[in-house]
N, C-alpha and C. Protein backbone atom coordinates (compact mmCIF):
# COMPACT_ATOMS: atom_id res chain seq x y z
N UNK A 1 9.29 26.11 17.51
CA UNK A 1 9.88 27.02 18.47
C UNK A 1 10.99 27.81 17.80
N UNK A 2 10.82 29.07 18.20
CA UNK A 2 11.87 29.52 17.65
C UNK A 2 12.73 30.56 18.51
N UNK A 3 14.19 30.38 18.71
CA UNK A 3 14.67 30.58 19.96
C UNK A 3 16.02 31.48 19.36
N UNK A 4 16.38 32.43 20.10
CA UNK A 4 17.40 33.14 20.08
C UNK A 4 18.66 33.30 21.06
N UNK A 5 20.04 33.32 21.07
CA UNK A 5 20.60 32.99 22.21
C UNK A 5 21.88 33.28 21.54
N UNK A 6 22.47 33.78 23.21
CA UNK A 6 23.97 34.25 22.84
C UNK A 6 24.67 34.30 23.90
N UNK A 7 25.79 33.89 23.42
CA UNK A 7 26.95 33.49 25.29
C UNK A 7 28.15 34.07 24.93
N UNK A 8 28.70 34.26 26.00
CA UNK A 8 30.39 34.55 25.81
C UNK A 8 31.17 33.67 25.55
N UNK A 9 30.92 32.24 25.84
CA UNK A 9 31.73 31.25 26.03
C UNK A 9 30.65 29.80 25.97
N UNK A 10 31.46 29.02 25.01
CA UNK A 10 30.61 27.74 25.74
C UNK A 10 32.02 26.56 25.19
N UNK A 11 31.66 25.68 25.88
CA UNK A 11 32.63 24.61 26.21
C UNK A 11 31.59 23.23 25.46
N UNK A 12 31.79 22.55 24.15
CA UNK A 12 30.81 22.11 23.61
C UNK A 12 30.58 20.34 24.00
N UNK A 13 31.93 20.10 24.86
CA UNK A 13 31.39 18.94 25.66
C UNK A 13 30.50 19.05 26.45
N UNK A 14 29.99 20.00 27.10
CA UNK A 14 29.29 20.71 27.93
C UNK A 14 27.36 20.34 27.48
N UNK A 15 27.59 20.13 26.06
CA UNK A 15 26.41 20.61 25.30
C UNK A 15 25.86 19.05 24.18
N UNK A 16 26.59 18.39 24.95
CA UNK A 16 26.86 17.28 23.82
C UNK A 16 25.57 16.37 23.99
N UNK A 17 24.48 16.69 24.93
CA UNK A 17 22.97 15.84 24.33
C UNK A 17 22.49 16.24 23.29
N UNK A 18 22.97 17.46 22.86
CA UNK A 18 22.54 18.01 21.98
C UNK A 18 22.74 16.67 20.61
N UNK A 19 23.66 16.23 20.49
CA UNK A 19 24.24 15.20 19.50
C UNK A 19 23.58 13.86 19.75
N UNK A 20 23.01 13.97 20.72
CA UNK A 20 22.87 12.37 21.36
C UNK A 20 21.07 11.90 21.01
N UNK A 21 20.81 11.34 20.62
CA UNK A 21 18.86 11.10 19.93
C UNK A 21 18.12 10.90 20.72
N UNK A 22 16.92 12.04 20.67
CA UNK A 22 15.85 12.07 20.86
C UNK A 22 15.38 11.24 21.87
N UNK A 23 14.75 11.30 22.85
CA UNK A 23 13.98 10.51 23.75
C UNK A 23 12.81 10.35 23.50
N UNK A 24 12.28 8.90 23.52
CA UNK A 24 10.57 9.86 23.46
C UNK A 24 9.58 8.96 24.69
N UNK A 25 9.13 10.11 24.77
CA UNK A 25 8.29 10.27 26.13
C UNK A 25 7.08 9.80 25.84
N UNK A 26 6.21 8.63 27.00
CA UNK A 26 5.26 8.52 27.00
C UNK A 26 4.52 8.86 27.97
N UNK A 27 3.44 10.01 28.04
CA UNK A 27 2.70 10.49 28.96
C UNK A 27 1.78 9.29 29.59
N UNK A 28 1.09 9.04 30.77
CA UNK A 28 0.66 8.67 31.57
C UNK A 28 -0.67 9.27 31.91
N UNK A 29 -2.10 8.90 31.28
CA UNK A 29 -3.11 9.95 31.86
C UNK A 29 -3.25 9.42 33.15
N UNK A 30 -3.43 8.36 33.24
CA UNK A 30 -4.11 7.65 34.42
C UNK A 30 -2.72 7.47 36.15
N UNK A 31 -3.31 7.86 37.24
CA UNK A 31 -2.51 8.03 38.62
C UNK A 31 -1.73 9.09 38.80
N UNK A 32 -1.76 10.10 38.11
CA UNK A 32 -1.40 10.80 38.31
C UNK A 32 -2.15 12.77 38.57
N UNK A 33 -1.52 13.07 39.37
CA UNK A 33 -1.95 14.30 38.85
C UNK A 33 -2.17 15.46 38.03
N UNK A 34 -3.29 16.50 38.40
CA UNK A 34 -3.51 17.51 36.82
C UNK A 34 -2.34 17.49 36.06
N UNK A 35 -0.98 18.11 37.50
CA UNK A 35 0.08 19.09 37.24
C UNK A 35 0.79 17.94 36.21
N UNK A 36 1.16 17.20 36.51
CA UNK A 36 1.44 16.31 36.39
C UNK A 36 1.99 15.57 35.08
N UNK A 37 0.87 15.89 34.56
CA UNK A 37 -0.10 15.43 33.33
C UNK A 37 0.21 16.72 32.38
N UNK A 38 0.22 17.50 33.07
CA UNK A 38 0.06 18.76 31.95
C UNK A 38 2.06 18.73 31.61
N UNK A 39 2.73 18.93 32.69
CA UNK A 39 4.35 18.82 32.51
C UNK A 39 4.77 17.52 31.64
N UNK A 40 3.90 16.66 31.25
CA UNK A 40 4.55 15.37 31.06
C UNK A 40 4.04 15.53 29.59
N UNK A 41 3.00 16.61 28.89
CA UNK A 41 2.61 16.76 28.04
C UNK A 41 3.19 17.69 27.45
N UNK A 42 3.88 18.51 27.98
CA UNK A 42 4.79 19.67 27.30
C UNK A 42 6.02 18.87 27.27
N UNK A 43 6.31 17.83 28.20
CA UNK A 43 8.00 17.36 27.47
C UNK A 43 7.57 16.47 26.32
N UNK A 44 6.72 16.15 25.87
CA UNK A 44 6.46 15.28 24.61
C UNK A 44 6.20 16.27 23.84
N UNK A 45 5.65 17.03 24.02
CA UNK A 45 5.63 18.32 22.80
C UNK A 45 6.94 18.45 22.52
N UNK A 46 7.74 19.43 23.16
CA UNK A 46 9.35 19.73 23.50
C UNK A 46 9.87 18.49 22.61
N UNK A 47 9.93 17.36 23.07
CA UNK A 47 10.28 16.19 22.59
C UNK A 47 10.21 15.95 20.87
N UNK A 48 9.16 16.32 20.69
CA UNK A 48 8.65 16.20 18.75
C UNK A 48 8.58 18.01 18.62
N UNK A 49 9.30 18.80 18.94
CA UNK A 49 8.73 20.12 18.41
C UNK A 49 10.18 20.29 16.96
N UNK A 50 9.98 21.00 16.60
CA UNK A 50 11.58 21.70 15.86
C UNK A 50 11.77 22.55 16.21
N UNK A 51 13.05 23.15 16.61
CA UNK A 51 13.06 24.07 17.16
C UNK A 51 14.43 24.90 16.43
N UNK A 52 14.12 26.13 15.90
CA UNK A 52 14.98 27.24 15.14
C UNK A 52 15.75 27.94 16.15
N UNK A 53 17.24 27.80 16.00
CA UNK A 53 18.05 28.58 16.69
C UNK A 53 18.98 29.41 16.04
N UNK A 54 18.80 30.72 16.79
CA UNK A 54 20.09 31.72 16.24
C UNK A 54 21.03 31.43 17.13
N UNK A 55 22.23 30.97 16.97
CA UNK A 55 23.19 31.36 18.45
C UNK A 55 24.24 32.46 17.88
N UNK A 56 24.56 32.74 18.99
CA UNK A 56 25.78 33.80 19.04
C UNK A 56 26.55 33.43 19.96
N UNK A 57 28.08 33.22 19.72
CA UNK A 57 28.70 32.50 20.94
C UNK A 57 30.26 33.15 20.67
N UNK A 58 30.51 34.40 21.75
CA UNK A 58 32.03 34.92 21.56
C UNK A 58 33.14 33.87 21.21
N UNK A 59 33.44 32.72 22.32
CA UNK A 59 34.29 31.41 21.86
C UNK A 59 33.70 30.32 22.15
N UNK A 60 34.01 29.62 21.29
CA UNK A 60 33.62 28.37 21.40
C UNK A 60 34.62 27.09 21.64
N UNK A 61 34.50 26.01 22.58
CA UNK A 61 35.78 24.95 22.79
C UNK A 61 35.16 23.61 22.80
N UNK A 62 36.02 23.24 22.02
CA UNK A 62 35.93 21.57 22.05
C UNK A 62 37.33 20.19 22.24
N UNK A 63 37.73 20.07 23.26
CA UNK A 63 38.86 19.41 22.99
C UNK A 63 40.11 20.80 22.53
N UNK A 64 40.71 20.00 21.55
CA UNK A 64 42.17 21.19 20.97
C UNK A 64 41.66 22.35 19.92
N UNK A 65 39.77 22.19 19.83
CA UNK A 65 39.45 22.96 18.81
C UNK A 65 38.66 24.55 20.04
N UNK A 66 39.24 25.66 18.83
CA UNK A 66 38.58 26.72 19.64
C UNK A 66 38.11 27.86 18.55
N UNK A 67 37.09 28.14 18.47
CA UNK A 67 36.45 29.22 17.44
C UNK A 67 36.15 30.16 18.21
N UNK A 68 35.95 31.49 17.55
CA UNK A 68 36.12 32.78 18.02
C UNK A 68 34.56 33.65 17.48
N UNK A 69 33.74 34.13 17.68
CA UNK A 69 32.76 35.27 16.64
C UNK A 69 32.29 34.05 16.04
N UNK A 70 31.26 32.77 16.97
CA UNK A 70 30.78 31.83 15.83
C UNK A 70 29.53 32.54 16.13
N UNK A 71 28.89 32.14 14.91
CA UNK A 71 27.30 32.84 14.47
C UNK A 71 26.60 31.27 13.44
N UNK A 72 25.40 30.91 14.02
CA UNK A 72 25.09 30.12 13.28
C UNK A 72 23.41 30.16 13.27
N UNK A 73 22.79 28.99 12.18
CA UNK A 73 21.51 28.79 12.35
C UNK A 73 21.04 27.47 12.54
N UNK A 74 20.73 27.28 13.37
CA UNK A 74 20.35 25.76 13.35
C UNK A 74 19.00 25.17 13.69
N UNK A 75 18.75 23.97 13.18
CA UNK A 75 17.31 23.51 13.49
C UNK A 75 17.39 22.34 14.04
N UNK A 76 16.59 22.22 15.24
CA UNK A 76 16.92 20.87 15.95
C UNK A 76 15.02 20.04 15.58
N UNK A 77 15.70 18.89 15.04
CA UNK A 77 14.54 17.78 14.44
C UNK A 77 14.94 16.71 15.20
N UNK A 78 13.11 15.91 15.06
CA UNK A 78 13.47 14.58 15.45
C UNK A 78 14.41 14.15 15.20
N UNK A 79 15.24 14.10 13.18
CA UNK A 79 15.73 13.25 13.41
C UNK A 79 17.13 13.52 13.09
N UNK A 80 17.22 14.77 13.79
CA UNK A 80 18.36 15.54 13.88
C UNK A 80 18.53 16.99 13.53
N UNK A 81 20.04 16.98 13.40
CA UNK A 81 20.51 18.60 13.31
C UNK A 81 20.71 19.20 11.79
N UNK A 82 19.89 20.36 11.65
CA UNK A 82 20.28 21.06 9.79
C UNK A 82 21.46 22.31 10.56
N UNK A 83 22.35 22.48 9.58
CA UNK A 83 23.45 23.61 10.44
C UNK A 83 23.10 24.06 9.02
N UNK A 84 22.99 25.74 9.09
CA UNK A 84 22.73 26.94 7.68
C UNK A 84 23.66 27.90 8.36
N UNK A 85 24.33 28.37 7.48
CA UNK A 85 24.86 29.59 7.37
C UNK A 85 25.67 30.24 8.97
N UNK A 86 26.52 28.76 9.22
CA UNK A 86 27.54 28.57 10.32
C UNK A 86 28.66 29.54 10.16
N UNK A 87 28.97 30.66 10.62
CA UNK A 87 30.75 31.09 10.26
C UNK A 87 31.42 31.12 11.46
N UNK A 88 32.82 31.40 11.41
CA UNK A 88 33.45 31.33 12.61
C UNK A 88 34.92 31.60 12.37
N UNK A 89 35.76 31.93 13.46
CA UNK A 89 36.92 32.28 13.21
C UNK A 89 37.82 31.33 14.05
N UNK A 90 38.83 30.94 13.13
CA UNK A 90 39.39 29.89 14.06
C UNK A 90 41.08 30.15 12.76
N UNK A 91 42.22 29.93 14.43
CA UNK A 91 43.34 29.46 13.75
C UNK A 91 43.78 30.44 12.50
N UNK A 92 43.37 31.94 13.07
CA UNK A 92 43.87 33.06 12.31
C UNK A 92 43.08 33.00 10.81
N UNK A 93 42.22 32.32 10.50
CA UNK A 93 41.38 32.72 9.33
C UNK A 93 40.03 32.03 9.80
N UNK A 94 39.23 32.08 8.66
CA UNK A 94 37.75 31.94 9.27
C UNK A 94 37.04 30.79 8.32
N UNK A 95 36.12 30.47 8.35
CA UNK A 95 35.38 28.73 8.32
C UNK A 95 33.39 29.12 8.25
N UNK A 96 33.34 28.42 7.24
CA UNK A 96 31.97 28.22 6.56
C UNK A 96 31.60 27.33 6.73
N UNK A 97 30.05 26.65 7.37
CA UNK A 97 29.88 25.40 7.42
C UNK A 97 28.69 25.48 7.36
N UNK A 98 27.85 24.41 6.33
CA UNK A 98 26.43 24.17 6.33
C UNK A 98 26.45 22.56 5.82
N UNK A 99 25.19 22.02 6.57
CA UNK A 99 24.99 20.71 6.63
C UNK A 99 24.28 20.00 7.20
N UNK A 100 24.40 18.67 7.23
CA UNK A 100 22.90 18.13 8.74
C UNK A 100 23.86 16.84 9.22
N UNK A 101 23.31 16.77 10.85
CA UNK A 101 23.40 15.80 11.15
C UNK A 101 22.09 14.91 11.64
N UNK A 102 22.30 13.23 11.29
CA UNK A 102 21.35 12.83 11.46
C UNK A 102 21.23 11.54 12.83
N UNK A 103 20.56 11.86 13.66
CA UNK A 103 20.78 11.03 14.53
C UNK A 103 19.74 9.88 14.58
N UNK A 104 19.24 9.59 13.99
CA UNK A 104 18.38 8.63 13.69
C UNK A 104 18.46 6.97 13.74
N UNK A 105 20.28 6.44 13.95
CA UNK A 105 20.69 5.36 14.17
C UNK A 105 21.52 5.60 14.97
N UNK A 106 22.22 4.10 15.24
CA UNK A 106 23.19 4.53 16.75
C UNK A 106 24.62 5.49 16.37
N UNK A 107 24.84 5.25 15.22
CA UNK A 107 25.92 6.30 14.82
C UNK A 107 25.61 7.61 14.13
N UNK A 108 25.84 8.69 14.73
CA UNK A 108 25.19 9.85 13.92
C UNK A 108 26.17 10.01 12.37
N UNK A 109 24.76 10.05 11.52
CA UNK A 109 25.37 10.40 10.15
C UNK A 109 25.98 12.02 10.00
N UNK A 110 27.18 12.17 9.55
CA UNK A 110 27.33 13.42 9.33
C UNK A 110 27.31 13.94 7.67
N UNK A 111 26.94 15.01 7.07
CA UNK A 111 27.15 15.72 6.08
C UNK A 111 27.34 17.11 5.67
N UNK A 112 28.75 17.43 5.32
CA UNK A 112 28.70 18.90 5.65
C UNK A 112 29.61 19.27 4.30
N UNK A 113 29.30 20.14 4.38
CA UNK A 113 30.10 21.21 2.96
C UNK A 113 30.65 22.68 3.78
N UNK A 114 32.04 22.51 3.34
CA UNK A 114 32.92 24.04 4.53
C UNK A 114 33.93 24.67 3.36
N UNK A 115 33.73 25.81 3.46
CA UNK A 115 34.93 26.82 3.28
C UNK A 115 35.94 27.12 4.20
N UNK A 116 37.31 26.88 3.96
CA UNK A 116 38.11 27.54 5.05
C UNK A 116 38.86 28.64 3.93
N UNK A 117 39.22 29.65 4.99
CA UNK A 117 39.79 30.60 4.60
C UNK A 117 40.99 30.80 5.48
N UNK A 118 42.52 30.78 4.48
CA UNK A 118 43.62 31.52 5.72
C UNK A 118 43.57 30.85 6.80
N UNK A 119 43.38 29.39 6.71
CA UNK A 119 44.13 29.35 8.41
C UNK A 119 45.20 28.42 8.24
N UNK A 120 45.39 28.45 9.62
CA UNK A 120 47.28 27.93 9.77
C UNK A 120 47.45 26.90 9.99
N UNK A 121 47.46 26.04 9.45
CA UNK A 121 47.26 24.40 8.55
C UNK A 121 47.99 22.92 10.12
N UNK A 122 49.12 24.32 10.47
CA UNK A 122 49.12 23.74 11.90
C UNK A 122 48.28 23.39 13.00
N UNK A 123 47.93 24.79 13.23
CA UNK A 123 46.98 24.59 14.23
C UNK A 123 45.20 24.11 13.86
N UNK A 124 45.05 23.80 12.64
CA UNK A 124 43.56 23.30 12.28
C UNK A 124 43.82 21.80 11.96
N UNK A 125 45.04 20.93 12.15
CA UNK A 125 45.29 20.14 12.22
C UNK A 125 45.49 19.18 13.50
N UNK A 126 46.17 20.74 14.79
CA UNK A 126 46.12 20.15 15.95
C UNK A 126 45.04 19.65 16.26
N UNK A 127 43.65 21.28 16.26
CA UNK A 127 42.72 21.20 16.78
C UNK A 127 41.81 19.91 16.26
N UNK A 128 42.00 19.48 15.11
CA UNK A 128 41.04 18.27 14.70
C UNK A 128 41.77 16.91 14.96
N UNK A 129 42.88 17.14 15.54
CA UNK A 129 43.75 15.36 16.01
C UNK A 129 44.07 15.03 14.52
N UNK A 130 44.44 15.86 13.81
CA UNK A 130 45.34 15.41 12.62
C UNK A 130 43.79 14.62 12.14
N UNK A 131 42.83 15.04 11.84
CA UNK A 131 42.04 13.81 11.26
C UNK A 131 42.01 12.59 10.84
N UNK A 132 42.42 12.02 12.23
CA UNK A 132 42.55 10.68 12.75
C UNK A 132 43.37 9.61 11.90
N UNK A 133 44.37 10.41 11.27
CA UNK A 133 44.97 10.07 10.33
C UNK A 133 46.72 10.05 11.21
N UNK A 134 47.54 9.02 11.15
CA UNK A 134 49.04 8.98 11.83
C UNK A 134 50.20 9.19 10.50
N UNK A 135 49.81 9.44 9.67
CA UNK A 135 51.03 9.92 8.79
C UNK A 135 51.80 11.04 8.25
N UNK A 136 50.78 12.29 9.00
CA UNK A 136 51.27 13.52 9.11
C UNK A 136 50.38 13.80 10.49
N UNK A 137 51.39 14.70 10.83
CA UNK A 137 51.20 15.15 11.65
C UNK A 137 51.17 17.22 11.78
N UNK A 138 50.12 17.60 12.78
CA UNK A 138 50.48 18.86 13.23
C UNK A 138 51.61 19.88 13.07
N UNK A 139 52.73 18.93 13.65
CA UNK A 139 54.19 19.41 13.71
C UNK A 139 54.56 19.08 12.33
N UNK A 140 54.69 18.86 11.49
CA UNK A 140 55.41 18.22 10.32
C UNK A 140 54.29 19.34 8.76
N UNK A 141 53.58 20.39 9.95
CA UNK A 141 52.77 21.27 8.68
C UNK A 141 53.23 22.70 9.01
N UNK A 142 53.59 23.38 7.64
CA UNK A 142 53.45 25.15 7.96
C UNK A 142 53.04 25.79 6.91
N UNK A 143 51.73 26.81 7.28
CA UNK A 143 51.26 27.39 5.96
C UNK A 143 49.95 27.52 6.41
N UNK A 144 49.50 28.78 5.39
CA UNK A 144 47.94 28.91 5.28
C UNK A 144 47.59 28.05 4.60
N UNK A 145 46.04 27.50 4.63
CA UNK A 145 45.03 26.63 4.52
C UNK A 145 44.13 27.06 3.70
N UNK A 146 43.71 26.88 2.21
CA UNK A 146 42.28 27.52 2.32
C UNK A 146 41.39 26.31 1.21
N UNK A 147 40.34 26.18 1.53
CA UNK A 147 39.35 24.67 0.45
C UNK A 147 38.41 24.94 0.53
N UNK A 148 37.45 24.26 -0.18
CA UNK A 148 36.02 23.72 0.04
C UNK A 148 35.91 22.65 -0.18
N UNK A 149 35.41 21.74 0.77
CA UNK A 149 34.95 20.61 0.79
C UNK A 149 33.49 20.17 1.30
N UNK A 150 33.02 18.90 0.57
CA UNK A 150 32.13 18.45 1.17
C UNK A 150 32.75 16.90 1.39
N UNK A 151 31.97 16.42 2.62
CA UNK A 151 32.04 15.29 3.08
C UNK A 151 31.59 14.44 3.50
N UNK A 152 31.32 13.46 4.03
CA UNK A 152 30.58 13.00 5.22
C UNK A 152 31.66 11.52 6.04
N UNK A 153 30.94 11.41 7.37
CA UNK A 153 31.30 10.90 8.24
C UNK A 153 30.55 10.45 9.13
N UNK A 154 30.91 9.35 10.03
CA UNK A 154 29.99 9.28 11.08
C UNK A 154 30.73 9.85 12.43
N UNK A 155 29.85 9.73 13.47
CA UNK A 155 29.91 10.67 14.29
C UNK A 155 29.30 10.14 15.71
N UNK A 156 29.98 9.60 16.77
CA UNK A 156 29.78 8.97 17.80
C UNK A 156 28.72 10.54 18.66
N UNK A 157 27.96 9.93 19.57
CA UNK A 157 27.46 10.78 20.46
C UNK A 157 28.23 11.92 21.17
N UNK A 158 29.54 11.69 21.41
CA UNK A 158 29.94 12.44 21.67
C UNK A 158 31.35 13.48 21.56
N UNK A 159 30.44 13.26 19.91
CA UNK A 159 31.22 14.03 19.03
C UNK A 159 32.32 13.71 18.62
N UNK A 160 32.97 12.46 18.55
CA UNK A 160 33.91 11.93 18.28
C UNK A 160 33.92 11.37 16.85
N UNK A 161 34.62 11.69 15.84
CA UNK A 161 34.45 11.13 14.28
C UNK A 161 35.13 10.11 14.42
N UNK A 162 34.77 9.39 13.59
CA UNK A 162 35.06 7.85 13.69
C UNK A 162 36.13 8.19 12.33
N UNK A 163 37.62 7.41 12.12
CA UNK A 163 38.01 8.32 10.98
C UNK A 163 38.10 7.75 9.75
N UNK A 164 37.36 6.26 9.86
CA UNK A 164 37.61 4.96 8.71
C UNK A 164 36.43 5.63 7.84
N UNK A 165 35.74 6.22 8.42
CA UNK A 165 34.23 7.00 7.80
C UNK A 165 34.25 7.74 6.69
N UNK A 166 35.25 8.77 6.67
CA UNK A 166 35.27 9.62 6.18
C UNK A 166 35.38 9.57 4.20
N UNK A 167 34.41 10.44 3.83
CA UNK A 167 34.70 10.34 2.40
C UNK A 167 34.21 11.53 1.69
N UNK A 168 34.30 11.76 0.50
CA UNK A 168 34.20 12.92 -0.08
C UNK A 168 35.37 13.16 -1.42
N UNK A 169 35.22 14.95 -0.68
CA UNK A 169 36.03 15.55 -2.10
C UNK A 169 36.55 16.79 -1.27
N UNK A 170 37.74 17.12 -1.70
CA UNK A 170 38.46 18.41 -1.14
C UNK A 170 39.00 19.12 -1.82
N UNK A 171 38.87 20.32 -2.35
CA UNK A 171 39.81 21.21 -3.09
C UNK A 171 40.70 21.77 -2.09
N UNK A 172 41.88 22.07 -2.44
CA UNK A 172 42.51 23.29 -1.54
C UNK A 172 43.83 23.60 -1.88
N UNK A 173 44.22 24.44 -1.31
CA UNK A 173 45.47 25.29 -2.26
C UNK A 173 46.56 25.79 -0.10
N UNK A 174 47.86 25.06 -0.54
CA UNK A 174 47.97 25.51 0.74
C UNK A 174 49.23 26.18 0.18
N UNK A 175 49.83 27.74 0.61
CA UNK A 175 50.19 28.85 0.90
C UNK A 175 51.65 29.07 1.45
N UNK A 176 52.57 29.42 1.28
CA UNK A 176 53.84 29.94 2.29
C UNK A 176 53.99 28.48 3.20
N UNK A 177 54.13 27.24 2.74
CA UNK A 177 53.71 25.82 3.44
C UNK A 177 55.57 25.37 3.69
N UNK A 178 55.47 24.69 4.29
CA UNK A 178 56.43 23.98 4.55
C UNK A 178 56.64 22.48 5.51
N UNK A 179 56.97 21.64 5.34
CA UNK A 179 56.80 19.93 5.52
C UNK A 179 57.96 20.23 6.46
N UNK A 180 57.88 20.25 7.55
CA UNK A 180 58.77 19.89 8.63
C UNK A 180 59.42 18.59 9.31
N UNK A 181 60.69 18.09 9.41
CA UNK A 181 61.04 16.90 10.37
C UNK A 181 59.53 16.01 9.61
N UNK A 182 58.67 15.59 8.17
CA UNK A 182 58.55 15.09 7.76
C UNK A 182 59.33 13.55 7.30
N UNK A 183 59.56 12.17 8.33
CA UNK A 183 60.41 11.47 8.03
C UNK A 183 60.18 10.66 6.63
N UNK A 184 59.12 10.75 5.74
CA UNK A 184 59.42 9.88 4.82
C UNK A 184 59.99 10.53 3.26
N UNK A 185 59.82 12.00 4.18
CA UNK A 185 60.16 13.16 2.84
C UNK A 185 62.05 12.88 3.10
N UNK A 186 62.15 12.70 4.51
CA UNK A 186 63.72 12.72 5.02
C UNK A 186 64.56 11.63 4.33
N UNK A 187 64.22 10.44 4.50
CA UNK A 187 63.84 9.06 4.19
C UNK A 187 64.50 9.02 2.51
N UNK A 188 63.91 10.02 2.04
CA UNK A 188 63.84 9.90 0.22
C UNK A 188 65.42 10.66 0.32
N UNK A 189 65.33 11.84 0.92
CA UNK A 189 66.31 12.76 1.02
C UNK A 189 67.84 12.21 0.81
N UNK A 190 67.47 11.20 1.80
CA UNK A 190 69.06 10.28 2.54
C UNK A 190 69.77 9.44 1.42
N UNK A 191 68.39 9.30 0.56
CA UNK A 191 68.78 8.13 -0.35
C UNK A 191 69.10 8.50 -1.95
N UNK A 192 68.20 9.59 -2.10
CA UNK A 192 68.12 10.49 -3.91
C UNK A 192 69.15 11.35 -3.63
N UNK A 193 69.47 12.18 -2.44
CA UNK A 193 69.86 13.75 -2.25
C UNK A 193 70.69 13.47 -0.84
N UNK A 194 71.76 12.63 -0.82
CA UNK A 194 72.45 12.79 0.44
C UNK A 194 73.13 14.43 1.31
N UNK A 195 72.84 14.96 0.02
CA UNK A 195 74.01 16.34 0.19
C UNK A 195 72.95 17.37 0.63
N UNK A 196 71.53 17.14 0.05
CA UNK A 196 70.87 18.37 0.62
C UNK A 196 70.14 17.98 1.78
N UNK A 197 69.19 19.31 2.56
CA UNK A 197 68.72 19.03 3.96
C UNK A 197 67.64 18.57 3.43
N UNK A 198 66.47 17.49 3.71
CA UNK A 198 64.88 17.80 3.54
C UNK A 198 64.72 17.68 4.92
N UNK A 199 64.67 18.34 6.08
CA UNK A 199 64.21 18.36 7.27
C UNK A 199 63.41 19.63 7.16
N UNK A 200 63.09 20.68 6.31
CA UNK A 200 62.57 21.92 5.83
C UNK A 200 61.93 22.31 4.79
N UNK A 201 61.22 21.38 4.06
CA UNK A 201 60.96 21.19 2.62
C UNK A 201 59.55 22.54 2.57
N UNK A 202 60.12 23.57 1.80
CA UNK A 202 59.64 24.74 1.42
C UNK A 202 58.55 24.77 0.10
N UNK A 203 57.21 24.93 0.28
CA UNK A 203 56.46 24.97 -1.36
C UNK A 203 55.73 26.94 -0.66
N UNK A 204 56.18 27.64 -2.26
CA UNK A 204 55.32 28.65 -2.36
C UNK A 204 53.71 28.54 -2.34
N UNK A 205 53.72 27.30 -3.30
CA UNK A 205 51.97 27.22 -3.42
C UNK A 205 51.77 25.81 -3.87
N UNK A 206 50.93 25.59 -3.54
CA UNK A 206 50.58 23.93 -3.61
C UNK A 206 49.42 23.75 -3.29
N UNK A 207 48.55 23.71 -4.50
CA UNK A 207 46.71 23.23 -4.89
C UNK A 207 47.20 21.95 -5.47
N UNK A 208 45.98 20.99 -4.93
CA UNK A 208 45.36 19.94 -5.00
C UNK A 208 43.67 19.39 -5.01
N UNK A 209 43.41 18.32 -5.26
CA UNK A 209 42.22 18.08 -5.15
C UNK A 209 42.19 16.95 -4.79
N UNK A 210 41.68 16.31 -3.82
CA UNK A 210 41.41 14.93 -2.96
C UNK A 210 39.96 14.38 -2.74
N UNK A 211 39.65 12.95 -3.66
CA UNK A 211 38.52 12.48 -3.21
C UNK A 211 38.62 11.34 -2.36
């Protein structure tokens, strides 16, 4: 199947069987009727078909996350989701994403490889819950964002990353940044540097690489 589609808005809790595996249907020839029979044979088709999607979606929301002009390609399989040539605008710069998810066990496998470009390290931090990580926080980031990474993770039904999961590799270079009310940067401050502030800790540029 191959399907085309475009919204102004979608709200992606809204959409979340999409994440959730496959049913599969067993038709019934016998007690029932033609109609019957014939509907119960197109949801088992439906059921095992693949199906190619263009979407077009003005914004998109999930929780604290919100994308703007997303455009993607996707293929929905038995045994899960291929994402090609995903872009989107989010958090004042914009985001590349291709990958698959696989729903094939009770935890969906995730694997994805993303470009970010220019965004504001704050708010792509809110929107993802600080990646489930408590030692920095949202508030304690300022600066453009920009990497490529690939990763993987698992991935509850409903869309929830599990965050012990997570592994990979990250390049990225963050921009005009600054470590805010950071307490363990403060912490050092009190004890090396009584005389200066670190409640404001300023970097022009700061690349790294994280596996």
């Amino acid at each position: 199947l191959d399907w085309q589609t475009s919204s102004p808005q979608i709200n992606l809790r809204e959409s979340l069987t999409f994440l959730g595996p496959r049913k599969t249907t067993k038709v019934k020839s016998t007690g029932r009727s033609f109609l019957s029979r014939i509907f119960g044979q197109l949801d088992e088709v439906l059921n095992k078909a693949n199906v190619h999607m263009d979407l077009k979606v003005n914004r998109l929301t999930h929780n604290n996350f919100l994308a703007e002009q997303v455009k993607s390609e996707l293929t929905l399989k038995e045994s899960g989701i291929e994402l090609k040539n995903v872009s989107l605008l989010h958090a004042g710069g914009s985001l590349q994403v291709k990958g698959e998810i696989n729903q094939s066990a009770g935890l969906n496998k995730v694997n994805l490889e993303s470009r970010i470009r220019n965004v504001d390290v704050s708010k792509l931090f809110y929107a993802f819950d600080n990646f489930g990580q408590e030692g920095l926080s949202y508030k304690n980031l300022k600066g453009n964002f920009s990497s490529s990474l690939k990763v993987s993770a698992s991935m509850k039904p409903d869309a929830t990353l599990i965050p012990q999961s997570f592994y990979g590799s990250v390049n990225f270079n963050l921009q005009k940044a600054a470590l805010v009310d950071f307490e363990p940067m403060m912490k050092i401050g009190d004890l090396a540097f009584p005389n200066r502030d670190f409640s404001n800790v300023r970097f022009t540029n700061l690349p790294n690489t994280q596996d």
